[in-house]
PDBML (XML) file of the C-alpha atoms, coordinates in Angstrom:
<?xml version="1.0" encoding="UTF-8" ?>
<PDBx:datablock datablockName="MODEL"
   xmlns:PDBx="http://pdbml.pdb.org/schema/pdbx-v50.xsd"
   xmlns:xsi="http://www.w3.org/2001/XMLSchema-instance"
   xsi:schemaLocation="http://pdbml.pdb.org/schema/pdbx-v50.xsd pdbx-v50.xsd">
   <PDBx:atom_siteCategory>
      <PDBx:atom_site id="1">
         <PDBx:B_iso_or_equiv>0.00</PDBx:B_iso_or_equiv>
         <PDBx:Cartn_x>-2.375</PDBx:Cartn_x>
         <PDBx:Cartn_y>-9.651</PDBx:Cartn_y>
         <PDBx:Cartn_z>11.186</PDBx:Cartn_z>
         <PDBx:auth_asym_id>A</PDBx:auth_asym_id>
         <PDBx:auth_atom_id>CA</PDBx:auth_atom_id>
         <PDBx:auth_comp_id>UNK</PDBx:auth_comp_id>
         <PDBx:auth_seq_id>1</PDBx:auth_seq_id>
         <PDBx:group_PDB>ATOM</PDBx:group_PDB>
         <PDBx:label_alt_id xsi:nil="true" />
         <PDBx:label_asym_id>A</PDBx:label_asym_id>
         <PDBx:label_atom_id>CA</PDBx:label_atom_id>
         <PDBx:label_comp_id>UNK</PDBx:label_comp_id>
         <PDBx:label_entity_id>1</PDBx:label_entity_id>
         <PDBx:label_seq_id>1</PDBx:label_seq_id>
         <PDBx:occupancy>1.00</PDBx:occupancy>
         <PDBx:pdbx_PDB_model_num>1</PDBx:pdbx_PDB_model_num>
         <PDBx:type_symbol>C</PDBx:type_symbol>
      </PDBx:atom_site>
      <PDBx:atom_site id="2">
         <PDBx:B_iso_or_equiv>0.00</PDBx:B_iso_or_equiv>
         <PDBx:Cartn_x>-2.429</PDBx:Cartn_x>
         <PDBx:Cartn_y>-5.986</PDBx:Cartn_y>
         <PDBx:Cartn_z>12.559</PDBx:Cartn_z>
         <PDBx:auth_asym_id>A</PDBx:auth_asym_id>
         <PDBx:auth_atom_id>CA</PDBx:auth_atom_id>
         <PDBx:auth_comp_id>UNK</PDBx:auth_comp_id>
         <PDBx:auth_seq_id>2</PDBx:auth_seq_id>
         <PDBx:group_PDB>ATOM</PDBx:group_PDB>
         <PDBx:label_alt_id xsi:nil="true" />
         <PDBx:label_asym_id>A</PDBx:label_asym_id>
         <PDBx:label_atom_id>CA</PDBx:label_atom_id>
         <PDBx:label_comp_id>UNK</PDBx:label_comp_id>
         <PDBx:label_entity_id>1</PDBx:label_entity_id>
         <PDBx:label_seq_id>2</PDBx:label_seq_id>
         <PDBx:occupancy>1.00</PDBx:occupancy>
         <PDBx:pdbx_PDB_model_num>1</PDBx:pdbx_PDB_model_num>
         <PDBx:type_symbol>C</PDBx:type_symbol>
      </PDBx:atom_site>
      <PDBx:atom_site id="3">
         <PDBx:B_iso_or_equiv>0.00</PDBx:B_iso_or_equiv>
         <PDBx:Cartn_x>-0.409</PDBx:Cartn_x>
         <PDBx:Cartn_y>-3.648</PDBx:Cartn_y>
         <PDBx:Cartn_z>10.620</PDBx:Cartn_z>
         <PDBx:auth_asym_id>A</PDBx:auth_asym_id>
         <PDBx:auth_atom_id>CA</PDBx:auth_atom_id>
         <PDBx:auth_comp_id>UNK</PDBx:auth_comp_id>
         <PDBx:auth_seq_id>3</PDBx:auth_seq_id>
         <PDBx:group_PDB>ATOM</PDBx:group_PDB>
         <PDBx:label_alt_id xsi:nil="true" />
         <PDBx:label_asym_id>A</PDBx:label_asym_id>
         <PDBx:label_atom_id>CA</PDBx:label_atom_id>
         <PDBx:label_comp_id>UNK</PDBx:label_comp_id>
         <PDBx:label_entity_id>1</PDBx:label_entity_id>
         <PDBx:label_seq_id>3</PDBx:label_seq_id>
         <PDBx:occupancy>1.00</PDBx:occupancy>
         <PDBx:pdbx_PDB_model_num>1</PDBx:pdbx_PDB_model_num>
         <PDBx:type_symbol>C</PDBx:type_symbol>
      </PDBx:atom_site>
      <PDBx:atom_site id="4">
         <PDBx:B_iso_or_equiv>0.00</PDBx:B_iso_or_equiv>
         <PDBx:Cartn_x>-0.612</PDBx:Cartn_x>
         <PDBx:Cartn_y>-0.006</PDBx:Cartn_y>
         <PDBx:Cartn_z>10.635</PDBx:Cartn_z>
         <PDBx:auth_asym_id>A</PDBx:auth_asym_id>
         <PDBx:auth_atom_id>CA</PDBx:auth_atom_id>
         <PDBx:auth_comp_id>UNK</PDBx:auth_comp_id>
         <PDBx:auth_seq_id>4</PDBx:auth_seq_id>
         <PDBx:group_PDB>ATOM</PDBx:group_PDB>
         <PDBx:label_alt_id xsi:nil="true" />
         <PDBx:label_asym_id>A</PDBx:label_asym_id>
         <PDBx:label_atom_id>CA</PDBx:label_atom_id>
         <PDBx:label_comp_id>UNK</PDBx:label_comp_id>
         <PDBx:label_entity_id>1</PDBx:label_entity_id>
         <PDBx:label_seq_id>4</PDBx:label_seq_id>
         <PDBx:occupancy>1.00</PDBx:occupancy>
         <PDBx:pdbx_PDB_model_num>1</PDBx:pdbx_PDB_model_num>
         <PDBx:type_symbol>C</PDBx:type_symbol>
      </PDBx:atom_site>
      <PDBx:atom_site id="5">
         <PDBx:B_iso_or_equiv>0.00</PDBx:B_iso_or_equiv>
         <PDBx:Cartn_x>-2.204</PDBx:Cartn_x>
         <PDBx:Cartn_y>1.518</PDBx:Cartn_y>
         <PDBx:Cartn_z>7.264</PDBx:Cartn_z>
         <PDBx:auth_asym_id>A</PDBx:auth_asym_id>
         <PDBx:auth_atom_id>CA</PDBx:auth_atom_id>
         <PDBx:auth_comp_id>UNK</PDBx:auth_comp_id>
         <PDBx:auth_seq_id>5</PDBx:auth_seq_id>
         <PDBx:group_PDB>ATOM</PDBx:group_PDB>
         <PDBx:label_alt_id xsi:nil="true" />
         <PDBx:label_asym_id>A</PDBx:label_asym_id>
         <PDBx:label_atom_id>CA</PDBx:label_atom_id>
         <PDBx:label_comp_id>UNK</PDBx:label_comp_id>
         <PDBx:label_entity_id>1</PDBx:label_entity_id>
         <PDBx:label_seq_id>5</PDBx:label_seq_id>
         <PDBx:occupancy>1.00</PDBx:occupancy>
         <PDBx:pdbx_PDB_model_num>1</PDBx:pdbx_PDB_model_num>
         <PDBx:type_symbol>C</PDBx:type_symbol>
      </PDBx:atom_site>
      <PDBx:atom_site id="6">
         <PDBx:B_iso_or_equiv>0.00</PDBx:B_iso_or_equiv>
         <PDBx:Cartn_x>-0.703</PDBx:Cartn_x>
         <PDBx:Cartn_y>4.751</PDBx:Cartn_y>
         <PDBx:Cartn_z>5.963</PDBx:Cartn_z>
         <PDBx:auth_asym_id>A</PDBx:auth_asym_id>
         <PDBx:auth_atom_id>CA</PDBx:auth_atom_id>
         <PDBx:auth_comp_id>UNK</PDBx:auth_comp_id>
         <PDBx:auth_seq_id>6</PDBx:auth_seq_id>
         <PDBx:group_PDB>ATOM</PDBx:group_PDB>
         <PDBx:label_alt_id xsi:nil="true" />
         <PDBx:label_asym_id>A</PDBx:label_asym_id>
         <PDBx:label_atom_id>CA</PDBx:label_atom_id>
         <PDBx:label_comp_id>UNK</PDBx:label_comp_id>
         <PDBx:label_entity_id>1</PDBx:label_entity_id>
         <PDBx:label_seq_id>6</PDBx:label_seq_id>
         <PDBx:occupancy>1.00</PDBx:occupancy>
         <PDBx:pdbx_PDB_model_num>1</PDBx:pdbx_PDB_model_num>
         <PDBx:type_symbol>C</PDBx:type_symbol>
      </PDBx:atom_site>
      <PDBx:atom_site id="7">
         <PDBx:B_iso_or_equiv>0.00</PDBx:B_iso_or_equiv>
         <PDBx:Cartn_x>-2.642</PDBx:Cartn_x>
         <PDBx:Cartn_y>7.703</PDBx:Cartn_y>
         <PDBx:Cartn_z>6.234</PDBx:Cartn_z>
         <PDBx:auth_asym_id>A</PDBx:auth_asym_id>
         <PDBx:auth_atom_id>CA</PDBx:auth_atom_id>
         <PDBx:auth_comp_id>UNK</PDBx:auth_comp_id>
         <PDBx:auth_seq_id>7</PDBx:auth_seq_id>
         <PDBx:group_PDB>ATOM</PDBx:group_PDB>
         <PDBx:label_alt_id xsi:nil="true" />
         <PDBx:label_asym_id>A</PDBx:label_asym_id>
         <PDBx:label_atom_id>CA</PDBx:label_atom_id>
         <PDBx:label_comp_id>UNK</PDBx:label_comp_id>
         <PDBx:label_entity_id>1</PDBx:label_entity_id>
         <PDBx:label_seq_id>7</PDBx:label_seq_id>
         <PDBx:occupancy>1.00</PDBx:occupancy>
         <PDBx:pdbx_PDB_model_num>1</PDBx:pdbx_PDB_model_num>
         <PDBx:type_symbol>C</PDBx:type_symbol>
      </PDBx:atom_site>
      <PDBx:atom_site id="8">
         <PDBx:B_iso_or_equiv>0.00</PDBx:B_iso_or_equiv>
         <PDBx:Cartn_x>-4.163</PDBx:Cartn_x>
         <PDBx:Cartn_y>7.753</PDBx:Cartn_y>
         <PDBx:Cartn_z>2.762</PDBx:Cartn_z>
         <PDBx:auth_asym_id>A</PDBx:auth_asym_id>
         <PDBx:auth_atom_id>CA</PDBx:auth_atom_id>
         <PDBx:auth_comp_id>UNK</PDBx:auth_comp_id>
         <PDBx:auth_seq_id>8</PDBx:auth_seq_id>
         <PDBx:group_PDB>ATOM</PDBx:group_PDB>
         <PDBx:label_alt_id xsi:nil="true" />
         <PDBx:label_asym_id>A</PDBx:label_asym_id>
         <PDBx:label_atom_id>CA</PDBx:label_atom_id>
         <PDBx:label_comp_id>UNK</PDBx:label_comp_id>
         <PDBx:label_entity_id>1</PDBx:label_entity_id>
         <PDBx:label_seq_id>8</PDBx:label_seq_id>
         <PDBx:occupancy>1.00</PDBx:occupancy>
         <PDBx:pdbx_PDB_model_num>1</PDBx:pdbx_PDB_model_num>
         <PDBx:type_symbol>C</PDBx:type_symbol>
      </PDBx:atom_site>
      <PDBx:atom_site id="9">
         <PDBx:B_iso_or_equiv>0.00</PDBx:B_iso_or_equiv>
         <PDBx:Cartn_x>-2.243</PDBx:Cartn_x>
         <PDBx:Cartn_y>10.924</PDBx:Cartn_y>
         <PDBx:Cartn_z>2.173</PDBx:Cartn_z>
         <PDBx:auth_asym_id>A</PDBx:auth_asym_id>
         <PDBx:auth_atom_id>CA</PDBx:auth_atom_id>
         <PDBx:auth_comp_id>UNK</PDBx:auth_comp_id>
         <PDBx:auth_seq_id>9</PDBx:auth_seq_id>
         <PDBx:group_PDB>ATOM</PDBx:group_PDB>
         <PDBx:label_alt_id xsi:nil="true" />
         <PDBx:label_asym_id>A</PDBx:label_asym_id>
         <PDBx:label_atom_id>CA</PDBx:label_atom_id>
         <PDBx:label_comp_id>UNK</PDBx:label_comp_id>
         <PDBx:label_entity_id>1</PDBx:label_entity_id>
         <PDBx:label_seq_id>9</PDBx:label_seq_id>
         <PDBx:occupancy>1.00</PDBx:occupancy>
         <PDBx:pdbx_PDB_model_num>1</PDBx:pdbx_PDB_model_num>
         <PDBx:type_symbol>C</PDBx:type_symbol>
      </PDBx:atom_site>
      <PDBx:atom_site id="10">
         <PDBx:B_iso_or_equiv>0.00</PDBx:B_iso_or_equiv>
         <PDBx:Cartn_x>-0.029</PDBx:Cartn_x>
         <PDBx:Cartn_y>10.182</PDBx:Cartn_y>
         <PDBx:Cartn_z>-0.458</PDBx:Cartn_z>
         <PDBx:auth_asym_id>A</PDBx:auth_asym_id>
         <PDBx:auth_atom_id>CA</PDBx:auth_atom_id>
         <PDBx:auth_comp_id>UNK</PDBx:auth_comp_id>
         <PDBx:auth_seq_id>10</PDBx:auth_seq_id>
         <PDBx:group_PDB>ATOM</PDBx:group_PDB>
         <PDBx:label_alt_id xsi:nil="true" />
         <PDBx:label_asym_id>A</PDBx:label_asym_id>
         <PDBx:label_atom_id>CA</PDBx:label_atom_id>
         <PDBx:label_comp_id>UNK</PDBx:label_comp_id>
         <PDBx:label_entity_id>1</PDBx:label_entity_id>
         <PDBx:label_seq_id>10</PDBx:label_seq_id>
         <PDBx:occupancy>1.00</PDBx:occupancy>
         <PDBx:pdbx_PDB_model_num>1</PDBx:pdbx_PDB_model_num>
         <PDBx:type_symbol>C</PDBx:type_symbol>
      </PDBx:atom_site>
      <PDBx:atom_site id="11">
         <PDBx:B_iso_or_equiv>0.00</PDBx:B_iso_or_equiv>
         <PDBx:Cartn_x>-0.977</PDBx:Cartn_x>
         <PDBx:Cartn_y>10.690</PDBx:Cartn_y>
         <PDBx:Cartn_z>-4.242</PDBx:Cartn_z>
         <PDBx:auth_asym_id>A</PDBx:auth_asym_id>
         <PDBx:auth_atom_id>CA</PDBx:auth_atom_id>
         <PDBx:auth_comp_id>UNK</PDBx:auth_comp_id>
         <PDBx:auth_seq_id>11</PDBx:auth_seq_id>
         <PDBx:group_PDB>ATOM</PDBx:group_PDB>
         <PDBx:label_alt_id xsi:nil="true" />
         <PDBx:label_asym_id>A</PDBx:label_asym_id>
         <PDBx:label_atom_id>CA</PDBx:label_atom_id>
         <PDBx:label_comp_id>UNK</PDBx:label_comp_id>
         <PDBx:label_entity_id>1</PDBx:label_entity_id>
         <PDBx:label_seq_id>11</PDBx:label_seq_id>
         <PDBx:occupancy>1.00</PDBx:occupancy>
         <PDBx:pdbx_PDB_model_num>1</PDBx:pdbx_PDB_model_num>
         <PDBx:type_symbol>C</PDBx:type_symbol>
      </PDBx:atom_site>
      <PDBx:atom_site id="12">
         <PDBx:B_iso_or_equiv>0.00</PDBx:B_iso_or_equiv>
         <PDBx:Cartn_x>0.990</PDBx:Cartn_x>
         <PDBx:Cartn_y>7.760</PDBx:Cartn_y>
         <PDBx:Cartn_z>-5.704</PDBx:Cartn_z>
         <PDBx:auth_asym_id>A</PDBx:auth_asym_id>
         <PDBx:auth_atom_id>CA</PDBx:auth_atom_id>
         <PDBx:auth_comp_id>UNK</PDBx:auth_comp_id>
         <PDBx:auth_seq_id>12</PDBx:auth_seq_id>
         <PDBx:group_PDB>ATOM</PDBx:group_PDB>
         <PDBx:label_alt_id xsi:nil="true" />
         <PDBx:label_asym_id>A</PDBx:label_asym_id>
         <PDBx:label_atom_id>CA</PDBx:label_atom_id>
         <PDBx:label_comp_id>UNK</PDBx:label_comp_id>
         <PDBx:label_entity_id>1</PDBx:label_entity_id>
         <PDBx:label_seq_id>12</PDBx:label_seq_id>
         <PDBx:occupancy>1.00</PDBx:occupancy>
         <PDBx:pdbx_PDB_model_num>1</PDBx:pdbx_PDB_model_num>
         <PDBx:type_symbol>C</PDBx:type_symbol>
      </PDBx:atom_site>
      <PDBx:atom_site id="13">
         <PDBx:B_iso_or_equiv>0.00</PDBx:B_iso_or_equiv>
         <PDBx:Cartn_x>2.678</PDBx:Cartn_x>
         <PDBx:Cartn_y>5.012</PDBx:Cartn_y>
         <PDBx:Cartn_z>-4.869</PDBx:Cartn_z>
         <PDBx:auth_asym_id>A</PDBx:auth_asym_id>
         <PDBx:auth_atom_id>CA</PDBx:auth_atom_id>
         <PDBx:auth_comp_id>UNK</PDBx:auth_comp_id>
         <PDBx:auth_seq_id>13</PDBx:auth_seq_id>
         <PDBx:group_PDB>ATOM</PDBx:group_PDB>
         <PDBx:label_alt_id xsi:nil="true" />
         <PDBx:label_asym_id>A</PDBx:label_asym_id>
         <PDBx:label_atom_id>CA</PDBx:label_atom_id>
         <PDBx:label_comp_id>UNK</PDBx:label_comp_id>
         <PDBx:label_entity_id>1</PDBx:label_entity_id>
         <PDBx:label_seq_id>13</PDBx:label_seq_id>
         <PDBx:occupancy>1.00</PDBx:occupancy>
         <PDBx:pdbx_PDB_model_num>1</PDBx:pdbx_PDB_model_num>
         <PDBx:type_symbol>C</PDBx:type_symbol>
      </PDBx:atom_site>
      <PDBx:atom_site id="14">
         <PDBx:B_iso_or_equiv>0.00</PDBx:B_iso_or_equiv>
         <PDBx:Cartn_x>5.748</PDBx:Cartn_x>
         <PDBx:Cartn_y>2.974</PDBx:Cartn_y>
         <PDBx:Cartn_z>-6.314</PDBx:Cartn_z>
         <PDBx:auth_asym_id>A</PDBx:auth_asym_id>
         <PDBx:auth_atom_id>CA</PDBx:auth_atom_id>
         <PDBx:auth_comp_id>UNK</PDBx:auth_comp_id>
         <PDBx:auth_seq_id>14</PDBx:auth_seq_id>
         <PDBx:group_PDB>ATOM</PDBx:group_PDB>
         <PDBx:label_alt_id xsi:nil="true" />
         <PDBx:label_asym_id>A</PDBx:label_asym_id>
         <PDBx:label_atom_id>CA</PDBx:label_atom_id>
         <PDBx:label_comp_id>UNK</PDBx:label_comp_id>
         <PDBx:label_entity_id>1</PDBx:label_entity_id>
         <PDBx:label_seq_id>14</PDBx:label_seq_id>
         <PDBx:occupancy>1.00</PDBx:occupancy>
         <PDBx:pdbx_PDB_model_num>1</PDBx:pdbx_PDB_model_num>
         <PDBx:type_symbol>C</PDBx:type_symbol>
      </PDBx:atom_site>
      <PDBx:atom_site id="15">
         <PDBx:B_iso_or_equiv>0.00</PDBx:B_iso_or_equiv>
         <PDBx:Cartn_x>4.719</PDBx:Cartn_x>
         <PDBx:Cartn_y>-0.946</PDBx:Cartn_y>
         <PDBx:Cartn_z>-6.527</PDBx:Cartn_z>
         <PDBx:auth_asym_id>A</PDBx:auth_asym_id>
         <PDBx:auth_atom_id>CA</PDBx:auth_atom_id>
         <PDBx:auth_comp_id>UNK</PDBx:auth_comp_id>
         <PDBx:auth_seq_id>15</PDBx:auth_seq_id>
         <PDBx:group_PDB>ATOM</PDBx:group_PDB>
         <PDBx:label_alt_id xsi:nil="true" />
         <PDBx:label_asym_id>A</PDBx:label_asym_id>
         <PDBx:label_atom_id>CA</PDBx:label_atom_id>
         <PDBx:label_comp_id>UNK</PDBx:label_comp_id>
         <PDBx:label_entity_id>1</PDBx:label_entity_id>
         <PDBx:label_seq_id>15</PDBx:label_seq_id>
         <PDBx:occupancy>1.00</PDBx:occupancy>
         <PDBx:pdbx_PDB_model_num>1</PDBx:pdbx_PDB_model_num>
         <PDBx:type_symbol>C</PDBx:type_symbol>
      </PDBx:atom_site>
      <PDBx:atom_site id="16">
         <PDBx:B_iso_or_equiv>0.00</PDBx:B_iso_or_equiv>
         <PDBx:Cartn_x>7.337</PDBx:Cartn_x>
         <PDBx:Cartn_y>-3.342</PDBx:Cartn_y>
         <PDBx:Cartn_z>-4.076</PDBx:Cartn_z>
         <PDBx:auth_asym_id>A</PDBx:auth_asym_id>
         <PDBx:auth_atom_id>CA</PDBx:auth_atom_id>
         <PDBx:auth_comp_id>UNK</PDBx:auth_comp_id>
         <PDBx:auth_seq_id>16</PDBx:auth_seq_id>
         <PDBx:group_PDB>ATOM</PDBx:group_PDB>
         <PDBx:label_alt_id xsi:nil="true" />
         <PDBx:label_asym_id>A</PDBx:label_asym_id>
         <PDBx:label_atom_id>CA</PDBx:label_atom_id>
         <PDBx:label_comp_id>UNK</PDBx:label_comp_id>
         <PDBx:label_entity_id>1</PDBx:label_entity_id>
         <PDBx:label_seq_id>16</PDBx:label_seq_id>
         <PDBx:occupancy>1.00</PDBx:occupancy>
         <PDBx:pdbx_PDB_model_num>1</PDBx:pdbx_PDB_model_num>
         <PDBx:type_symbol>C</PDBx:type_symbol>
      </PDBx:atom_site>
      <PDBx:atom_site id="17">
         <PDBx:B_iso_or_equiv>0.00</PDBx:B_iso_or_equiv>
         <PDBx:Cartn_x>8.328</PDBx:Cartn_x>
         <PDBx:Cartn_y>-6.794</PDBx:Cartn_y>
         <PDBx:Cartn_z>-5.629</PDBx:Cartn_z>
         <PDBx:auth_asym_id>A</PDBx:auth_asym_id>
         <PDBx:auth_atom_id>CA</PDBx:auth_atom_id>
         <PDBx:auth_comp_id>UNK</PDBx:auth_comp_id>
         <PDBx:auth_seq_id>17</PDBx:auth_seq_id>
         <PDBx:group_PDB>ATOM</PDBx:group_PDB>
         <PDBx:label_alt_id xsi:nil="true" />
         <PDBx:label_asym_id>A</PDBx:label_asym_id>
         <PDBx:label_atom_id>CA</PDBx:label_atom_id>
         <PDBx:label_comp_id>UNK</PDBx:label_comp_id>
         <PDBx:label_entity_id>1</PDBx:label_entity_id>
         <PDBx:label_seq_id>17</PDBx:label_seq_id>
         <PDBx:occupancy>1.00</PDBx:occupancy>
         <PDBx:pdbx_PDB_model_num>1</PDBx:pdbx_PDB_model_num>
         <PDBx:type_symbol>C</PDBx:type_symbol>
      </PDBx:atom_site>
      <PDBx:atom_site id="18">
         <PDBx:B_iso_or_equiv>0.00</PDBx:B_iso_or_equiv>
         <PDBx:Cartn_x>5.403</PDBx:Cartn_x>
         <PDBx:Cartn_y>-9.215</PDBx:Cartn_y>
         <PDBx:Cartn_z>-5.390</PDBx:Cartn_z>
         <PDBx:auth_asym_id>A</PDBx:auth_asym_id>
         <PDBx:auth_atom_id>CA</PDBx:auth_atom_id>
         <PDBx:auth_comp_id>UNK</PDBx:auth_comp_id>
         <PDBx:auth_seq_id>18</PDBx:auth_seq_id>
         <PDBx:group_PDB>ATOM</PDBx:group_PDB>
         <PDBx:label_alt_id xsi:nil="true" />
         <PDBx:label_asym_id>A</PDBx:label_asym_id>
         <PDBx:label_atom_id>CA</PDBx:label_atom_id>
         <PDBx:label_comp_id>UNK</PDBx:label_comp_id>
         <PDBx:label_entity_id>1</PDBx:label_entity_id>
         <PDBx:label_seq_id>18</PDBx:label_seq_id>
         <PDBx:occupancy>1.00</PDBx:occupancy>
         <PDBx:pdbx_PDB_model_num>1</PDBx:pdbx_PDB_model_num>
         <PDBx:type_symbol>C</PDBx:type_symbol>
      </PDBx:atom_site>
      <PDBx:atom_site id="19">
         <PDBx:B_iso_or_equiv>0.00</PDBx:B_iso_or_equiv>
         <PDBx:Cartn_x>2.618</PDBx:Cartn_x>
         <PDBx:Cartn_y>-6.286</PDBx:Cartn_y>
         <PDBx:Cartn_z>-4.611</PDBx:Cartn_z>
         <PDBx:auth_asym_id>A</PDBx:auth_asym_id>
         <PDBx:auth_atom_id>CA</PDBx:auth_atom_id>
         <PDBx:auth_comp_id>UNK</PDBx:auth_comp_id>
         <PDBx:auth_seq_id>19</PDBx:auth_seq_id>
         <PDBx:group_PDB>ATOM</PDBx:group_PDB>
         <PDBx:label_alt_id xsi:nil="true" />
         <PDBx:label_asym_id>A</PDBx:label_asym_id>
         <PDBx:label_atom_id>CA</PDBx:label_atom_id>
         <PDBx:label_comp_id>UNK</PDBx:label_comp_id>
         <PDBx:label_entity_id>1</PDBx:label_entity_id>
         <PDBx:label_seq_id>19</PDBx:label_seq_id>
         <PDBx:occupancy>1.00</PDBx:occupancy>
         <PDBx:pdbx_PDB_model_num>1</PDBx:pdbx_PDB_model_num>
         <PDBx:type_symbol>C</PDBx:type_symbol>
      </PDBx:atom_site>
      <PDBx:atom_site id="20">
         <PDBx:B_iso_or_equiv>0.00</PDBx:B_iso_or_equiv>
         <PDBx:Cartn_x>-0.495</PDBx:Cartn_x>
         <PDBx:Cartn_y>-6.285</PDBx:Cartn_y>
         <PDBx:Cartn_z>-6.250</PDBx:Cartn_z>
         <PDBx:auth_asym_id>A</PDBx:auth_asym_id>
         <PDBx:auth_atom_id>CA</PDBx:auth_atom_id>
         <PDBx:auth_comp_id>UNK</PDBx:auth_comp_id>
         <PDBx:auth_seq_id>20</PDBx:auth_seq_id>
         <PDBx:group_PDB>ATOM</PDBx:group_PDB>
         <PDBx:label_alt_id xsi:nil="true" />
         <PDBx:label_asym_id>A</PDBx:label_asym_id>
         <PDBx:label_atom_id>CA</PDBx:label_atom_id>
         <PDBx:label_comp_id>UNK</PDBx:label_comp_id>
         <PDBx:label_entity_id>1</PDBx:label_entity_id>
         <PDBx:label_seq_id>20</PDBx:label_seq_id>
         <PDBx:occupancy>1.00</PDBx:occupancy>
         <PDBx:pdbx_PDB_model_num>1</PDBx:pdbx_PDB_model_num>
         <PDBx:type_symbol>C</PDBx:type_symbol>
      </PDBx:atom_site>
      <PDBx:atom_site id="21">
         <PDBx:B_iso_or_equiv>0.00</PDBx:B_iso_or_equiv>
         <PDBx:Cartn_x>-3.385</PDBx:Cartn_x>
         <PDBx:Cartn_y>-4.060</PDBx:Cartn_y>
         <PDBx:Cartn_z>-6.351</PDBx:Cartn_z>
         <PDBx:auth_asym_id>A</PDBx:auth_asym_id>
         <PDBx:auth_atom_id>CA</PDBx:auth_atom_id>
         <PDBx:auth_comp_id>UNK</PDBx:auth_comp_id>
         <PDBx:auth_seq_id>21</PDBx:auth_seq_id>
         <PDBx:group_PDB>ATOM</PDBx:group_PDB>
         <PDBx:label_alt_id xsi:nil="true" />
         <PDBx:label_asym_id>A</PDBx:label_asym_id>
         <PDBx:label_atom_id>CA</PDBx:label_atom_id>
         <PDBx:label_comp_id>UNK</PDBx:label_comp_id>
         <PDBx:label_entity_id>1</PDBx:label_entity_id>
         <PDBx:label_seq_id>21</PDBx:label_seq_id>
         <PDBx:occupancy>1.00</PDBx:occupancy>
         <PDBx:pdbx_PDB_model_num>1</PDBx:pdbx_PDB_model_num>
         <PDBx:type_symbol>C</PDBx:type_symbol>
      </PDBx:atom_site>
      <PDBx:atom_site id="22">
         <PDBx:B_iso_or_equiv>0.00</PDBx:B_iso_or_equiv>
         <PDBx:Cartn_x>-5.276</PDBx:Cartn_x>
         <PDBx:Cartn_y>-5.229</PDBx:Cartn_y>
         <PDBx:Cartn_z>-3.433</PDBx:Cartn_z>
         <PDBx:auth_asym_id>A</PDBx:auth_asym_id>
         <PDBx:auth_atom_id>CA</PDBx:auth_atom_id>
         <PDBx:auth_comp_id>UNK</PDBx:auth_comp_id>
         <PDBx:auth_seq_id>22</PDBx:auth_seq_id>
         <PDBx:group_PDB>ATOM</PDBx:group_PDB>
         <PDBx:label_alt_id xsi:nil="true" />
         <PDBx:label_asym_id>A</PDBx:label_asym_id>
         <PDBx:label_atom_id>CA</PDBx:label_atom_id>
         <PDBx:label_comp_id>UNK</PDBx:label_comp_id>
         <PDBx:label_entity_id>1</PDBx:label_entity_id>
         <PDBx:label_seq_id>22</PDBx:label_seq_id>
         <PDBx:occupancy>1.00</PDBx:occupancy>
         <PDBx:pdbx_PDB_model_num>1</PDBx:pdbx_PDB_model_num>
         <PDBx:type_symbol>C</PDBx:type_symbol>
      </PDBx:atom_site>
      <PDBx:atom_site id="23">
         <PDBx:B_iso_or_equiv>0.00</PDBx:B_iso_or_equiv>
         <PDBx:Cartn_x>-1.996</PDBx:Cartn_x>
         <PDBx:Cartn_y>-5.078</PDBx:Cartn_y>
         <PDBx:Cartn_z>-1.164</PDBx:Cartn_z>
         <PDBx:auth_asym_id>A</PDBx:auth_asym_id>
         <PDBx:auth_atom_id>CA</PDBx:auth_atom_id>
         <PDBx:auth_comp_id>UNK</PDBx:auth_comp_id>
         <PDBx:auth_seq_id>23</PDBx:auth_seq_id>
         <PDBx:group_PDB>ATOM</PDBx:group_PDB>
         <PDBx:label_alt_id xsi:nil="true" />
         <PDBx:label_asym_id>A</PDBx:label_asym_id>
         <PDBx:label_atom_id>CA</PDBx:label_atom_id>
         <PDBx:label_comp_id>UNK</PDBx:label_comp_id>
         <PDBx:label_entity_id>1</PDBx:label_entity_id>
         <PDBx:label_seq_id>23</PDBx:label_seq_id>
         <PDBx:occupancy>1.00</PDBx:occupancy>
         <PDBx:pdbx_PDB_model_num>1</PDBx:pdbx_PDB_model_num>
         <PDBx:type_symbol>C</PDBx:type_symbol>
      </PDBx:atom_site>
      <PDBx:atom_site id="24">
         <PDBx:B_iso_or_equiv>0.00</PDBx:B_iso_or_equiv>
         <PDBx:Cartn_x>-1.946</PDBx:Cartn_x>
         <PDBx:Cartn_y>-1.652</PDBx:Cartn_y>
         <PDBx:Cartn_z>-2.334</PDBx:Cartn_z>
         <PDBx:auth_asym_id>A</PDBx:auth_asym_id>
         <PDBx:auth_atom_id>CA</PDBx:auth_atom_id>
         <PDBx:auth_comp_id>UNK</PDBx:auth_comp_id>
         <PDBx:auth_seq_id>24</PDBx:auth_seq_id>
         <PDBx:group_PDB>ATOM</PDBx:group_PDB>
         <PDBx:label_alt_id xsi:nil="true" />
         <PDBx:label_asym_id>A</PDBx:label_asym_id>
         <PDBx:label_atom_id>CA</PDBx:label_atom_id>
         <PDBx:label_comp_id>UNK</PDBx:label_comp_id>
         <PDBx:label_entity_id>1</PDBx:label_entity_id>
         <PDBx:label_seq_id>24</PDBx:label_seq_id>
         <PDBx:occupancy>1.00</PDBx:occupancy>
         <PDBx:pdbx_PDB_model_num>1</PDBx:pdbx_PDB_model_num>
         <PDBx:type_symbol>C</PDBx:type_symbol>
      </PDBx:atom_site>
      <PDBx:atom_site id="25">
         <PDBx:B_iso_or_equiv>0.00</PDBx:B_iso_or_equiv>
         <PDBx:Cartn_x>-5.937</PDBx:Cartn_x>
         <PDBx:Cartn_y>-1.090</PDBx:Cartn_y>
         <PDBx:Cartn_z>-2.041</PDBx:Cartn_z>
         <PDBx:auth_asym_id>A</PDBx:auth_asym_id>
         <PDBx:auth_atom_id>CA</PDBx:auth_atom_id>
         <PDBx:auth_comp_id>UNK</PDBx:auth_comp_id>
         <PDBx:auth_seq_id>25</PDBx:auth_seq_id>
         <PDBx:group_PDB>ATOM</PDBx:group_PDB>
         <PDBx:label_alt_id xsi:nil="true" />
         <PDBx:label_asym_id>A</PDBx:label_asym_id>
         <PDBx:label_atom_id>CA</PDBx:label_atom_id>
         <PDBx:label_comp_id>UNK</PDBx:label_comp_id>
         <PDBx:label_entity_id>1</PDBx:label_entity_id>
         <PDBx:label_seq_id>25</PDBx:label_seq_id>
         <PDBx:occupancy>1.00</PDBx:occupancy>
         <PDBx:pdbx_PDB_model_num>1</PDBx:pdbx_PDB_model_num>
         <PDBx:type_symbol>C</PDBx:type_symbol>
      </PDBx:atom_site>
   </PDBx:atom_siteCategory>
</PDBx:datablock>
């Protein structure tokens, strides 16, 4: 599936429901 990936610029991120580390990776 094509989704846009953010732009790496952020320092942290708050965890959704159901995310893991490779969603987040």
């Amino acid at each position: 599936v094509m989704e846009e990936k953010e732009s790496g610029k952020n320092t942290f991120h708050t965890a959704r429901d159901g995310e893991n580390l490779w969603d987040i990776s």
